[in-house]
C-alpha atoms as a PDB file:
ATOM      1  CA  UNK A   1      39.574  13.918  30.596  1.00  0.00           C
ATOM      2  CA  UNK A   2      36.028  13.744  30.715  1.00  0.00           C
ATOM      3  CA  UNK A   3      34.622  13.573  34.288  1.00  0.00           C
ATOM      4  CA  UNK A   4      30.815  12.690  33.195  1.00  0.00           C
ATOM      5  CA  UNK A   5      31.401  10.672  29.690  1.00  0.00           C
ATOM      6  CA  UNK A   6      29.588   7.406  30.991  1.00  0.00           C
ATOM      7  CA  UNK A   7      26.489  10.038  31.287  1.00  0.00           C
ATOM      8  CA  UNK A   8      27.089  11.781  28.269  1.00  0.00           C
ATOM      9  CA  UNK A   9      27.572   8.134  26.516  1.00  0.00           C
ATOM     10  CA  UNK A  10      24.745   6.478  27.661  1.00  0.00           C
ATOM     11  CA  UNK A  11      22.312  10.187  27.058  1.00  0.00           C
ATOM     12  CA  UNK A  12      23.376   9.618  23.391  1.00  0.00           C
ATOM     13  CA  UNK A  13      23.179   6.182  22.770  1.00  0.00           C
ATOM     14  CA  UNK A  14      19.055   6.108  24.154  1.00  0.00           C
ATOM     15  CA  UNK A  15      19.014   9.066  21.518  1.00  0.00           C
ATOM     16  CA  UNK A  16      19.767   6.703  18.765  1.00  0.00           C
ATOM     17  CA  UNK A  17      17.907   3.995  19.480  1.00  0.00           C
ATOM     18  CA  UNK A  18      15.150   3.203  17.185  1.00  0.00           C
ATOM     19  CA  UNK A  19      11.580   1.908  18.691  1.00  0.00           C
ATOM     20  CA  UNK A  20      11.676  -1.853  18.565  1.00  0.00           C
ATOM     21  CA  UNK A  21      10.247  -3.218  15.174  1.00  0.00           C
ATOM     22  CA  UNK A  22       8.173  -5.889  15.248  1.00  0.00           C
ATOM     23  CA  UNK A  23       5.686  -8.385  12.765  1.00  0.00           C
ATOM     24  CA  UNK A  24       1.983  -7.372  12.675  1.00  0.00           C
ATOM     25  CA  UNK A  25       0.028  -8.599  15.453  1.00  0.00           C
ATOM     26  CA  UNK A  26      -3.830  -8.783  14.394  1.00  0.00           C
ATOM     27  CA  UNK A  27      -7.459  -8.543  16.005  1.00  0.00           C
ATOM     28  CA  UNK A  28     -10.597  -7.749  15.513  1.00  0.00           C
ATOM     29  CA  UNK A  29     -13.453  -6.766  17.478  1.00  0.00           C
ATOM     30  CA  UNK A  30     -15.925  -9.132  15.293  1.00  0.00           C
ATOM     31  CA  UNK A  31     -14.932 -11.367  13.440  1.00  0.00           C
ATOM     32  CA  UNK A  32     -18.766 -12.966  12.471  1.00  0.00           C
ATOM     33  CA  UNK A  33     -20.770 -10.140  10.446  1.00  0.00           C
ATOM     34  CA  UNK A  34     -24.504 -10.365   9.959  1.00  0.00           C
ATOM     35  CA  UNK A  35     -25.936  -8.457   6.889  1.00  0.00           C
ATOM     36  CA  UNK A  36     -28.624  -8.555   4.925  1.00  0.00           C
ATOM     37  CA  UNK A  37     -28.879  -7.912   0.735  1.00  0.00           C
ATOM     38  CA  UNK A  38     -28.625  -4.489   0.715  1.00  0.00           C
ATOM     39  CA  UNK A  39     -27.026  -3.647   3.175  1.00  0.00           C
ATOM     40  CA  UNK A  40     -23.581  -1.724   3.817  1.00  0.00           C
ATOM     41  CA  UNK A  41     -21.218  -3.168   6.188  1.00  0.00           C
ATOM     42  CA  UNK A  42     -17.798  -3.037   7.592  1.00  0.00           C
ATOM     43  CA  UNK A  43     -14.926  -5.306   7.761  1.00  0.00           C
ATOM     44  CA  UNK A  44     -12.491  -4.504  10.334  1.00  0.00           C
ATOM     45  CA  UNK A  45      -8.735  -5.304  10.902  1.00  0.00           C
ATOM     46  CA  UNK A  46      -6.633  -4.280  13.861  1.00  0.00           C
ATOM     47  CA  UNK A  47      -3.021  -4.042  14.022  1.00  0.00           C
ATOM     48  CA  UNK A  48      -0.094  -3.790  16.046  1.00  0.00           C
ATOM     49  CA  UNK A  49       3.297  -3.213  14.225  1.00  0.00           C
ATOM     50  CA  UNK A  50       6.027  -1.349  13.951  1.00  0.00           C
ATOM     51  CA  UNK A  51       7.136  -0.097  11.243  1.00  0.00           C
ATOM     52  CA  UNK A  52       3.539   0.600   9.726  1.00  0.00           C
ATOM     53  CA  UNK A  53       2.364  -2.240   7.745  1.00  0.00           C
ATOM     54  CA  UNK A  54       0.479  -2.427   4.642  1.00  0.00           C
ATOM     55  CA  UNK A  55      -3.182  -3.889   4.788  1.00  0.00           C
ATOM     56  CA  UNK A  56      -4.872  -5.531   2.035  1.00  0.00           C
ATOM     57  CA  UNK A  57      -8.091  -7.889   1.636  1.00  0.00           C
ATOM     58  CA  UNK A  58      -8.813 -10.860  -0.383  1.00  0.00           C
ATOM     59  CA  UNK A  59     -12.135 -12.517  -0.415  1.00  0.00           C
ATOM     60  CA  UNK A  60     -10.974 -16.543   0.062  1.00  0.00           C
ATOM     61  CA  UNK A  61     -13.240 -20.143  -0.555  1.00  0.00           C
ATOM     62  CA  UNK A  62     -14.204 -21.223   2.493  1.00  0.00           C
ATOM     63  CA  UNK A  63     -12.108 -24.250   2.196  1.00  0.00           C
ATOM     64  CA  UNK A  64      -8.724 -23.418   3.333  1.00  0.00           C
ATOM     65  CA  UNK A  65      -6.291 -24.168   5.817  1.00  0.00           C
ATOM     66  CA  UNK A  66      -4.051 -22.204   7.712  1.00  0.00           C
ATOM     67  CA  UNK A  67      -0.785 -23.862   6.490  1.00  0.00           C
ATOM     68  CA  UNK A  68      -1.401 -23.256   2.988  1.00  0.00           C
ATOM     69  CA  UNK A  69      -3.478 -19.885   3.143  1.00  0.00           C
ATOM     70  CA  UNK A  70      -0.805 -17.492   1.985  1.00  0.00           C
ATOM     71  CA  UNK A  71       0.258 -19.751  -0.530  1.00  0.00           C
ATOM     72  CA  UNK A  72      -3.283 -20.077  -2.241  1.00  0.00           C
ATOM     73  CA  UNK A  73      -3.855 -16.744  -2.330  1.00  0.00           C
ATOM     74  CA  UNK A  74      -4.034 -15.666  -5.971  1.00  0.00           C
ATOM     75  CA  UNK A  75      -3.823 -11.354  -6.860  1.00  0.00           C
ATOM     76  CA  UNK A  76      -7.277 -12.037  -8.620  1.00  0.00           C
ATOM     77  CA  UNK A  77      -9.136 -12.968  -5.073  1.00  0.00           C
ATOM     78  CA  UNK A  78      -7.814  -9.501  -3.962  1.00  0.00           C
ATOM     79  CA  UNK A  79     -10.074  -6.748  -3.507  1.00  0.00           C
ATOM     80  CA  UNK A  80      -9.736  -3.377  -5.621  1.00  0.00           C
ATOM     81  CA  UNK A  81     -11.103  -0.004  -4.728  1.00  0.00           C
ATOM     82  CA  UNK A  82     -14.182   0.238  -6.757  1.00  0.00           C
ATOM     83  CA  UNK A  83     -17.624   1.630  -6.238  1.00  0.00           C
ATOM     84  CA  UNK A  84     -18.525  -1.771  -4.740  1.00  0.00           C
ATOM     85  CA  UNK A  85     -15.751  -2.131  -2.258  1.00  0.00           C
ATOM     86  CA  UNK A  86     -13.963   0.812  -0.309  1.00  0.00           C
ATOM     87  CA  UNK A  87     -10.966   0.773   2.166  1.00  0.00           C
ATOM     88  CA  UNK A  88     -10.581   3.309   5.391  1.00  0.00           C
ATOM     89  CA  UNK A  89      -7.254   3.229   7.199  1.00  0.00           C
ATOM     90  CA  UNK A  90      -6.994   5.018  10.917  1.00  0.00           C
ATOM     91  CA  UNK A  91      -4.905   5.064  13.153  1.00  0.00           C
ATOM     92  CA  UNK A  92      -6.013   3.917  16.806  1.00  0.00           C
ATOM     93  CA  UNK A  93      -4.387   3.770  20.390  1.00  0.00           C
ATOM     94  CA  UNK A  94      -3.964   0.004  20.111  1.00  0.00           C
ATOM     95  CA  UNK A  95      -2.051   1.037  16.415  1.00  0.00           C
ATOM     96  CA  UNK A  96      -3.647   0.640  12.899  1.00  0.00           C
ATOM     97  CA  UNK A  97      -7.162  -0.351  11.773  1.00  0.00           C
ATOM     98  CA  UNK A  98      -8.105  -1.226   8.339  1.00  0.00           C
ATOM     99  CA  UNK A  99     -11.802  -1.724   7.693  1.00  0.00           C
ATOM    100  CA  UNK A 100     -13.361  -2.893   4.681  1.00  0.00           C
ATOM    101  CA  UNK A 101     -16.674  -1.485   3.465  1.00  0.00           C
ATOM    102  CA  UNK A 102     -18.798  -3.555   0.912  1.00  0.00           C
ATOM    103  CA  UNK A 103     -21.545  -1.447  -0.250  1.00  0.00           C
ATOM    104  CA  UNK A 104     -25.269  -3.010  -1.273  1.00  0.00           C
ATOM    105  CA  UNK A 105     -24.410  -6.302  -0.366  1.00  0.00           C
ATOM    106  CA  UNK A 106     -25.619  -9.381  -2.405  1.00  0.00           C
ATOM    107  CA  UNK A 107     -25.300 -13.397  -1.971  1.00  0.00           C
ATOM    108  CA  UNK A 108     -21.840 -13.313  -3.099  1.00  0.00           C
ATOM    109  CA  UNK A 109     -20.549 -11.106  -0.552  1.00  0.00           C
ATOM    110  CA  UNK A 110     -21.139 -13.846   2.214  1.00  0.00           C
ATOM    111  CA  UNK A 111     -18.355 -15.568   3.254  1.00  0.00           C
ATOM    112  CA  UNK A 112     -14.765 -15.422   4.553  1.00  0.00           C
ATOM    113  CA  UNK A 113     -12.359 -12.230   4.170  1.00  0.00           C
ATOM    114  CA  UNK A 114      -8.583 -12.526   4.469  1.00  0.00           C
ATOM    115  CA  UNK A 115      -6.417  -9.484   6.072  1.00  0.00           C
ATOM    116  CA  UNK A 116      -3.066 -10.056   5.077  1.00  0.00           C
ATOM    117  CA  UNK A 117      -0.951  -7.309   6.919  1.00  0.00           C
ATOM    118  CA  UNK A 118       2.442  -6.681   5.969  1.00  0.00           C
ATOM    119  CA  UNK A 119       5.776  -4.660   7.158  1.00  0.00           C
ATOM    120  CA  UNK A 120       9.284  -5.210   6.466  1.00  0.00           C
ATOM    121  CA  UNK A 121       8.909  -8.257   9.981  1.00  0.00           C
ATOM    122  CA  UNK A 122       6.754 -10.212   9.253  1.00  0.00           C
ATOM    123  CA  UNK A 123       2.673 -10.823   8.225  1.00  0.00           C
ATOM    124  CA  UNK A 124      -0.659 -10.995  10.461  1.00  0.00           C
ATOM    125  CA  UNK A 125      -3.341 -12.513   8.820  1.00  0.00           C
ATOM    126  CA  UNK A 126      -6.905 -12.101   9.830  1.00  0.00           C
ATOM    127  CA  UNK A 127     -10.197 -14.030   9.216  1.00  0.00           C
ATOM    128  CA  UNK A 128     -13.437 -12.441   9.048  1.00  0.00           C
ATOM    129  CA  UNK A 129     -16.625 -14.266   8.286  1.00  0.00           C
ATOM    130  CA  UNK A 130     -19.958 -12.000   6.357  1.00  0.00           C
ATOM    131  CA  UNK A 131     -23.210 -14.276   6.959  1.00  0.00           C
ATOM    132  CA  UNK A 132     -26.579 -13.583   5.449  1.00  0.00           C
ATOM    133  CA  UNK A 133     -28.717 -12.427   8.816  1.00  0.00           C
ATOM    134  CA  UNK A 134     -31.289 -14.833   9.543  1.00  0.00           C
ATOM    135  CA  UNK A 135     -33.904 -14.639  12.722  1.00  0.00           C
ATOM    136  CA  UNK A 136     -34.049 -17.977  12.579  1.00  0.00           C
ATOM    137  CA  UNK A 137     -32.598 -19.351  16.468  1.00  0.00           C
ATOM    138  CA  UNK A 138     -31.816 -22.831  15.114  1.00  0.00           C
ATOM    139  CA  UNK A 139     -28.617 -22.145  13.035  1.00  0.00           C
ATOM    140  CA  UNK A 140     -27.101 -25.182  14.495  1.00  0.00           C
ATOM    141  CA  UNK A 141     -24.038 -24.080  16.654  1.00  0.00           C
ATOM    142  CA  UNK A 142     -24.875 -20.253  15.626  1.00  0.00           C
ATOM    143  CA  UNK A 143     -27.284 -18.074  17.409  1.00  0.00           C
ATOM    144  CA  UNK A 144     -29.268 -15.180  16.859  1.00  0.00           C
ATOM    145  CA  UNK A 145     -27.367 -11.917  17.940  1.00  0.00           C
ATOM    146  CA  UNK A 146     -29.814 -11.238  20.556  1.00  0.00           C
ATOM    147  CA  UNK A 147     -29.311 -14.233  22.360  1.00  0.00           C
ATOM    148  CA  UNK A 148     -26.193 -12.817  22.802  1.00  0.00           C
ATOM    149  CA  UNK A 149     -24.530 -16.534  21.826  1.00  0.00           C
ATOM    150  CA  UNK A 150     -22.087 -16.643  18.499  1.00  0.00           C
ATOM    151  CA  UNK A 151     -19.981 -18.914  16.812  1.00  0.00           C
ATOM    152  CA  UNK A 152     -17.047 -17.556  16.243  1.00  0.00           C
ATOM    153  CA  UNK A 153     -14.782 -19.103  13.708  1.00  0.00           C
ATOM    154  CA  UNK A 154     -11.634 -16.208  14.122  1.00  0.00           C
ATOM    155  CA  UNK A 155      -8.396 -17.148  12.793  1.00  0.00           C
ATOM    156  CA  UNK A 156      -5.465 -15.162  13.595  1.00  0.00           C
ATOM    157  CA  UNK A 157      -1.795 -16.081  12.337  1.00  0.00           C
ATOM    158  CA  UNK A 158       1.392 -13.787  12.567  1.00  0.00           C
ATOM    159  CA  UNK A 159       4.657 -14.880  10.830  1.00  0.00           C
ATOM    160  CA  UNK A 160       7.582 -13.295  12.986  1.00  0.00           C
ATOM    161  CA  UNK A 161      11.335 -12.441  11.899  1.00  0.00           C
ATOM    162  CA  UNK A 162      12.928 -11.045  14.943  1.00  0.00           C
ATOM    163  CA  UNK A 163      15.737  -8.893  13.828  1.00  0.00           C
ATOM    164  CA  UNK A 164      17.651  -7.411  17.455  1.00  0.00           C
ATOM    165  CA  UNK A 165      20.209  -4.507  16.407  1.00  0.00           C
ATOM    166  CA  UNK A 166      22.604  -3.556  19.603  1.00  0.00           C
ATOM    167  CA  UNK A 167      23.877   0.032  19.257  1.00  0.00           C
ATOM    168  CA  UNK A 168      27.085   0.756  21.557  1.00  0.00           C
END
């Protein structure tokens, strides 16, 4: 008879437990870029999941809702490596990070940028707004950065499964 099996049981079992999987969970640390014609900016996309999702960007209308965003989303408003657009994937303390680089922007690179991240969970989907700079102060409800005053117009929406596996 075994004299420390509960030990040896429970030693084994935490051995074969897998990390808790879980939907994307997505942020940003900006989600209003300024940029001027010319420029070269960055589009960035935080995320939390587990198993590693897969990012990917679509440039959207800016009349949508979030009930019916996935739905509209058509493979020809994704964006494709190219020498326009480029795609950098890290991976950061907080989890993943996805940016988006659009190179010599032009007028019809303003506007609003999907992130649709993806695992086996769930999807995160992220919002992220380019606007043409301007140093004019009387935007309305938007500011000049140096005022230090935005208006923010980040969306954030993460469609959950919850699958819980008990190993004994």
């Amino acid at each position: 008879m075994c004299s420390n099996c509960d030990e040896q049981s429970k030693s084994s079992n935490s051995r074969n437990l897998s990390p808790l999987a879980f939907a994307p969970i997505t942020s940003t640390p900006d989600s209003n870029i300024q940029a001027k014609d010319g420029d070269t900016i960055y589009l960035t996309c935080n995320a939390k999941a587990e198993p590693m999702p897969v990012f990917q960007w679509y440039k959207i209308s800016s009349t949508f809702s979030s009930s019916d965003v996935i739905d509209d989303l058509k493979e020809t408003d994704r964006i494709q490596q190219s020498k326009k657009h480029a795609f950098l994937l890290d991976f950061i303390p907080e989890g993943f990070q996805s940016k988006l680089e659009i190179k010599n922007v032009t007028q019809s690179d303003y506007g609003n940028y999907l992130c649709v991240v993806k695992n086996n969970h769930g999807v995160g989907i992220l919002i992220v707004t380019l606007h043409e700079f301007s140093d004019d102060t009387s935007l309305g409800e938007q500011e000049s950065p140096s005022s230090g005053s935005q208006h923010v117009s980040f969306s954030s929406f993460n469609y959950n499964c919850i699958f819980l596996v008990a190993i004994f």
